[in-house]
Structures are given as structure tokens and as C-alpha cells.
Protein backbone atom coordinates (compact mmCIF):
# COMPACT_ATOMS: atom_id res chain seq x y z
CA UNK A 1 0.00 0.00 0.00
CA UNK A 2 1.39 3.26 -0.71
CA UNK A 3 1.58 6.40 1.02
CA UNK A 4 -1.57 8.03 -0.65
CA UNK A 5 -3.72 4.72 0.24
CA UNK A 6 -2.43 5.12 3.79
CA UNK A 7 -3.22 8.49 3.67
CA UNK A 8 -7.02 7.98 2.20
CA UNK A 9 -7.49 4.96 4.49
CA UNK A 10 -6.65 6.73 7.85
CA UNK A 11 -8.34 9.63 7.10
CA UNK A 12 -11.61 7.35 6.63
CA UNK A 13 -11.32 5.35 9.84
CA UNK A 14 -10.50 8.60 11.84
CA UNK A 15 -13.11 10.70 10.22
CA UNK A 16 -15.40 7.33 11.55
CA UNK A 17 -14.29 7.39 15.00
CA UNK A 18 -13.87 10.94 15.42
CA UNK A 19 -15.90 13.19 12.91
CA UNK A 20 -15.37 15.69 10.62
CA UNK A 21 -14.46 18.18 12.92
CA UNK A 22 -12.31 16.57 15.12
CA UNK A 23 -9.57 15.60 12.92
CA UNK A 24 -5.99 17.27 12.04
CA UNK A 25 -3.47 16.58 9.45
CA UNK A 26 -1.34 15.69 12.09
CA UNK A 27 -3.80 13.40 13.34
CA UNK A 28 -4.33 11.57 9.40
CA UNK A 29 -0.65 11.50 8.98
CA UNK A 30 0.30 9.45 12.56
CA UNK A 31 -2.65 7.35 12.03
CA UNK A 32 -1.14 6.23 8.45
CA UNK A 33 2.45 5.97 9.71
CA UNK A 34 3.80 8.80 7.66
CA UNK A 35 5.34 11.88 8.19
CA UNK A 36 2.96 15.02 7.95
CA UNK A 37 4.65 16.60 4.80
CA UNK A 38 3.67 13.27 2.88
CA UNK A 39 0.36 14.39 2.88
CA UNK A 40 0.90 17.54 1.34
CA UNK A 41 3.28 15.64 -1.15
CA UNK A 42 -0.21 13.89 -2.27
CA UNK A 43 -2.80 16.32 -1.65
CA UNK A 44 -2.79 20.16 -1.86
CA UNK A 45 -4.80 20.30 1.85
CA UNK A 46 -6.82 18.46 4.09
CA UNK A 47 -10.17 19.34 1.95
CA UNK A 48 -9.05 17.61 -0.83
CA UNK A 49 -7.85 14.23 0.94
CA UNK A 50 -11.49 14.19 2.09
CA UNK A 51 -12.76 14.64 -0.93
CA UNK A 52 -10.18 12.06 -2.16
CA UNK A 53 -12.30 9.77 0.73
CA UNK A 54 -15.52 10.73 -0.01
CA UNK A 55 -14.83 9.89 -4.09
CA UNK A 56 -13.51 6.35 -2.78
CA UNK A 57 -16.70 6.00 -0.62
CA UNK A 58 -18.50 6.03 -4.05
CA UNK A 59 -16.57 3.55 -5.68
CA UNK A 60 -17.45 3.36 -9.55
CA UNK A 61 -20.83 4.81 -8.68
CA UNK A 62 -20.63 8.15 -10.69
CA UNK A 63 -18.91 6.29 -13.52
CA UNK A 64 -21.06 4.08 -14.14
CA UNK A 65 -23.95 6.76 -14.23
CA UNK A 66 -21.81 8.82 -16.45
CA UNK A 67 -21.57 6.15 -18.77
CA UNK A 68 -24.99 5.30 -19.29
CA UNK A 69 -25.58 7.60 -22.30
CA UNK A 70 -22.76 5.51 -23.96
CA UNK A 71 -24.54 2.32 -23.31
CA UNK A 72 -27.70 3.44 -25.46
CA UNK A 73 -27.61 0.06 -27.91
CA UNK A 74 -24.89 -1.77 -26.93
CA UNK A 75 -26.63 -3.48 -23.70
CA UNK A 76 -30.22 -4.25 -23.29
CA UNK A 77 -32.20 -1.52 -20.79
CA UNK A 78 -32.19 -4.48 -18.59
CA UNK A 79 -28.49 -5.01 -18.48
CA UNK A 80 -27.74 -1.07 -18.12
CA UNK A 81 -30.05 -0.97 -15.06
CA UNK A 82 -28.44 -3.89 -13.51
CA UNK A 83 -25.10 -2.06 -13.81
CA UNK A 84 -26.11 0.96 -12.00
CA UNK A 85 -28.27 -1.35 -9.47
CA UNK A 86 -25.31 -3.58 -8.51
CA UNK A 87 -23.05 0.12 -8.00
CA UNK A 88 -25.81 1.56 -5.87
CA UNK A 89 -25.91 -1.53 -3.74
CA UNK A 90 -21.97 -1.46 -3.51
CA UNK A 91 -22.66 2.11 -2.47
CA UNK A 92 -25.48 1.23 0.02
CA UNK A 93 -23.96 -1.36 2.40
CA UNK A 94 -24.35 -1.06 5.76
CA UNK A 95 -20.53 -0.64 6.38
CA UNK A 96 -20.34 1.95 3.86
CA UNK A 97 -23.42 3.92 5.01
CA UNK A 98 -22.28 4.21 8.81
CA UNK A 99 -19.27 5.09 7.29
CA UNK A 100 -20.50 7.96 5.32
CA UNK A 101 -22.61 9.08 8.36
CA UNK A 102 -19.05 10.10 10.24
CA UNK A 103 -18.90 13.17 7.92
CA UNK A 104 -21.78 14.64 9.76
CA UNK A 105 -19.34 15.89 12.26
CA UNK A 106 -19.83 15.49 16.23
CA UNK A 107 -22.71 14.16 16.17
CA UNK A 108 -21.91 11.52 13.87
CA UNK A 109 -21.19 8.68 17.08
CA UNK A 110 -24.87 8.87 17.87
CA UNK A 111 -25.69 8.75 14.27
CA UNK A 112 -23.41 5.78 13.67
CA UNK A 113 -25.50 4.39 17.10
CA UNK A 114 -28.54 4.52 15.23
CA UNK A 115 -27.86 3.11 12.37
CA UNK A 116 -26.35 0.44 14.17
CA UNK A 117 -29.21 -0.43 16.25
């Protein structure tokens, strides 16, 4: 795993446990075992390593909406539909919803709670 994975996947687990709000650079970069300048190497500031999270959270989700106009005759409207049903899913598990709920900031423990119960 390289440095930017490390960087994406701490800043996802700490954004989990500890909300939007809560968490530093300095925070991202000793959760992923690298040095705090490494995430600057990768990303121009801490906005755009979360968006850099939140565009992993969706997986191939926008893709594969974007390239429904391309599919117009090549697939049945069956097999398109399937494509972007079996994303959304990927999109909608449970792990990745309480997941996504963490971006709601400090209240985002209770949230996660909820969803859990």
C-alpha cells in the first residue's frame, strides 16, 4: 500500500471514530504511519484528501452513471439498469453507510449508534 492509500485509508477510519471536525493533518498523517509533509506531497490540503475519501466511498458509482448515455444500444435496458443497481448496492452497504454518516461531524457517534441499532 502506498503512502496516498495510507493516507485515504486513515483519514476514513478517523473521520469514523472521530468526525469531521475533530480531525488534524497531524492526526491523518500518525494514524497512516507517515510523516505530515507526505500528505501535502499527495494532496494540496486536508479538503481535498477528504474529498479524495468521499470519491472512494462512491466507488465506480458516478462512472457508471456517467456512462450510461454511452450504453444506449450496446446493452439491453435491462443489463444497463443492472449495472447501475449492482453500484448503488456497492454504495449502500451497511458498512459503507455508517461510514459515510461520520462526515456529519460530532454528532456523527450517535448517528453511527442509530444506524447500528
Amino acid at each position: 500500500m502506498d503512502q496516498k492509500e495510507k493516507l485515504i485509508g486513515a483519514t476514513e477510519r478517523l473521520l469514523c471514530s472521530q468526525g469531521l471536525g475533530c480531525v488534524t493533518t497531524r492526526d491523518i498523517a500518525r494514524a497512516a504511519k507517515v510523516a505530515e509533509g507526505a500528505l501535502y506531497h499527495h494532496f494540496h490540503d486536508k479538503a481535498e484528501l477528504i474529498l479524495s475519501v468521499v470519491l472512494h466511498q462512491l466507488g465506480d458509482f458516478p462512472e457508471v452513471l456517467q456512462s450510461l448515455p454511452l450504453q444506449v444500444g450496446q446493452n439491453t435496458v435491462q443489463k444497463n439498469l443492472q449495472r447501475v443497481l449492482e453500484s448503488g448496492v456497492r454504495l449502500s452497504s451497511p458498512d459503507r453507510a455508517a461510514r459515510m454518516l461520520a462526515f456529519r461531524g460530532p454528532g456523527a457517534a450517535w448517528a453511527r449508534a442509530q444506524h447500528d441499532a
